[in-house]
C-alpha atoms as a PDB file:
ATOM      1  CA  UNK A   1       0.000   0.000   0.000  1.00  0.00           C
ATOM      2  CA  UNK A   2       1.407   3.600  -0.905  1.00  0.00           C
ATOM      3  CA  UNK A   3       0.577   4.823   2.491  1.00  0.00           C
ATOM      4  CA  UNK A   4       3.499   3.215   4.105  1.00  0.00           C
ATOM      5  CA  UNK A   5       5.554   3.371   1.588  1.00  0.00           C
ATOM      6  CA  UNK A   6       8.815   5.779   2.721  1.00  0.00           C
ATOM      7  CA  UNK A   7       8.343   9.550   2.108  1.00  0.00           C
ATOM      8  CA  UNK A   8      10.292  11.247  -0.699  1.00  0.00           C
ATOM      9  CA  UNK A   9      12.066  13.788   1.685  1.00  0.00           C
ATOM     10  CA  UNK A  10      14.428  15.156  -0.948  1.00  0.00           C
ATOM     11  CA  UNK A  11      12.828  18.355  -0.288  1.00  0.00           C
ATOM     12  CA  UNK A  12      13.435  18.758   2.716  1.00  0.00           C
ATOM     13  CA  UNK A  13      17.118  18.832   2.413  1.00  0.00           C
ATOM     14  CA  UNK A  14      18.633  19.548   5.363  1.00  0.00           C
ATOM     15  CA  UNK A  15      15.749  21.670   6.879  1.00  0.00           C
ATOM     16  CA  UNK A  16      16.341  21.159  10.950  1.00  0.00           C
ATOM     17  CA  UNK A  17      12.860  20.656  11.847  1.00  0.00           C
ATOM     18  CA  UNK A  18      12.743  17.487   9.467  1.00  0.00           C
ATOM     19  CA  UNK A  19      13.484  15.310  12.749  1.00  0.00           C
ATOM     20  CA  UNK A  20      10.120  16.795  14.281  1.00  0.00           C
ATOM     21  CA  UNK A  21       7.429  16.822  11.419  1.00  0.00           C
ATOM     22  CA  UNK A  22       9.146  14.029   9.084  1.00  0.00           C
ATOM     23  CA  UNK A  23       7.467  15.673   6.088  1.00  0.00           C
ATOM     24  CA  UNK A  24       4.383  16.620   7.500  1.00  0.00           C
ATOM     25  CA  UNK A  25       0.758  14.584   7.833  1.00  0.00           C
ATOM     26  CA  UNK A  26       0.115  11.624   5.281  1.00  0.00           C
ATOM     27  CA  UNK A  27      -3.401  11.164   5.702  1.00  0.00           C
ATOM     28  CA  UNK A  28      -3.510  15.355   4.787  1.00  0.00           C
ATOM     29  CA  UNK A  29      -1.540  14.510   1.363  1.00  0.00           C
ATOM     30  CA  UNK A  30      -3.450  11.764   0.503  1.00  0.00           C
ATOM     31  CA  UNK A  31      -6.748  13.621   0.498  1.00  0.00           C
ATOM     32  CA  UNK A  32      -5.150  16.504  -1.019  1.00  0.00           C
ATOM     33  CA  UNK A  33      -3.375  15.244  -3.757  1.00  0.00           C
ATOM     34  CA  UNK A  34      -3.739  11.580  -3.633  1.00  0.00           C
ATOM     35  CA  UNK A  35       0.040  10.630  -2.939  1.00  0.00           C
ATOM     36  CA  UNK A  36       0.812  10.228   1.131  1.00  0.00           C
ATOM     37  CA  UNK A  37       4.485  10.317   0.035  1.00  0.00           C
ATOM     38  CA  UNK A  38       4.605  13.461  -0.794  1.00  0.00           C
ATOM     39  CA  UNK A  39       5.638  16.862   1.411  1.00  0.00           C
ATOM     40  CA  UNK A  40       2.831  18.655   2.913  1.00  0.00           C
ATOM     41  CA  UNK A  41       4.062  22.538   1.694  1.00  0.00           C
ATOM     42  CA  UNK A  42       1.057  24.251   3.824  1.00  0.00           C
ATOM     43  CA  UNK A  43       2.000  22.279   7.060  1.00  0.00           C
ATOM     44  CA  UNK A  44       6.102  22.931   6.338  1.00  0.00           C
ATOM     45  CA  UNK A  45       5.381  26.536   6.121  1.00  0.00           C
ATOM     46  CA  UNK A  46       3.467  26.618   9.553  1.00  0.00           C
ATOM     47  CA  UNK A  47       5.808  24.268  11.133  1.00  0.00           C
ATOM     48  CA  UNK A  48       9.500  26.637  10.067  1.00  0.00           C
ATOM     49  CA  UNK A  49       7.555  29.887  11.239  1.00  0.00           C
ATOM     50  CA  UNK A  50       5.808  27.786  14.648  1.00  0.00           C
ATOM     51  CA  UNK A  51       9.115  25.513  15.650  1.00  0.00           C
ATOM     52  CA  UNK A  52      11.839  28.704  16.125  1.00  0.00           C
ATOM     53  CA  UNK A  53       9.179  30.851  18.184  1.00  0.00           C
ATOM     54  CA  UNK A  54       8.106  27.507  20.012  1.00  0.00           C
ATOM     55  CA  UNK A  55      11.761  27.299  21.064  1.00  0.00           C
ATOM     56  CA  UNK A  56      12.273  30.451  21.725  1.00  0.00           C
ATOM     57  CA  UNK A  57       9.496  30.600  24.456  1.00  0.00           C
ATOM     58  CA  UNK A  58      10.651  27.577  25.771  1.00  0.00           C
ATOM     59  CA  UNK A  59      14.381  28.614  26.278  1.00  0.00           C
ATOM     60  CA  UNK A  60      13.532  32.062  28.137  1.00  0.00           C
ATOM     61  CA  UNK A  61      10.406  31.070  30.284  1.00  0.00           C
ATOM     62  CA  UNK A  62      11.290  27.234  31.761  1.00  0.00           C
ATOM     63  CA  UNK A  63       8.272  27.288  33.969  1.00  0.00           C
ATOM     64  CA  UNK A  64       6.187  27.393  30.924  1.00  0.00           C
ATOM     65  CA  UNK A  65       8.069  24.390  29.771  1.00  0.00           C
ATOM     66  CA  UNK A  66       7.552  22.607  33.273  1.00  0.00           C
ATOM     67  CA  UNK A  67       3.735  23.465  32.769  1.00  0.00           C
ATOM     68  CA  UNK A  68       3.646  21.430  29.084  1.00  0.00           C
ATOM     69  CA  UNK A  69       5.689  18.558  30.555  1.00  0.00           C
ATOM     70  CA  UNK A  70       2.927  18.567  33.375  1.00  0.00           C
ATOM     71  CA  UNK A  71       0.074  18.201  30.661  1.00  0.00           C
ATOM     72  CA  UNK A  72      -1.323  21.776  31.262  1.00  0.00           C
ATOM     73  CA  UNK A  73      -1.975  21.437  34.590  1.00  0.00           C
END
């Protein structure tokens, strides 16, 4: 089945979020274009503005990294 077949990452390169969204969702590129291999451009954008601000916050305020390891609570 195509579904698990490995992603074609070439485009990725050597984008340093790659380790954390591994391409982006299958089941999103499947409905969209039919091919769950392929890169999921919308989610990439998101994810290279969202990661560096994500660890950003996390590196100057600890305690709100404490509260996400806690669940929120």
């Amino acid at each position: 089945m195509e579904y698990f077949q490995p992603r074609r990452l070439d485009d990725c390169g050597e984008c340093p979020w790659l380790f954390y969204c591994h391409g982006g969702c299958r089941s999103a590129m499947q409905y969209d274009c039919g091919d769950p291999c392929r890169i999921d451009a919308t989610e990439c954008a998101f994810n290279r503005a969202l990661y560096p601000r994500l660890v950003e916050i996390l590196m100057l305020d600890p305690a709100f990294a404490q509260y996400l390891q806690k669940g929120g609570c």
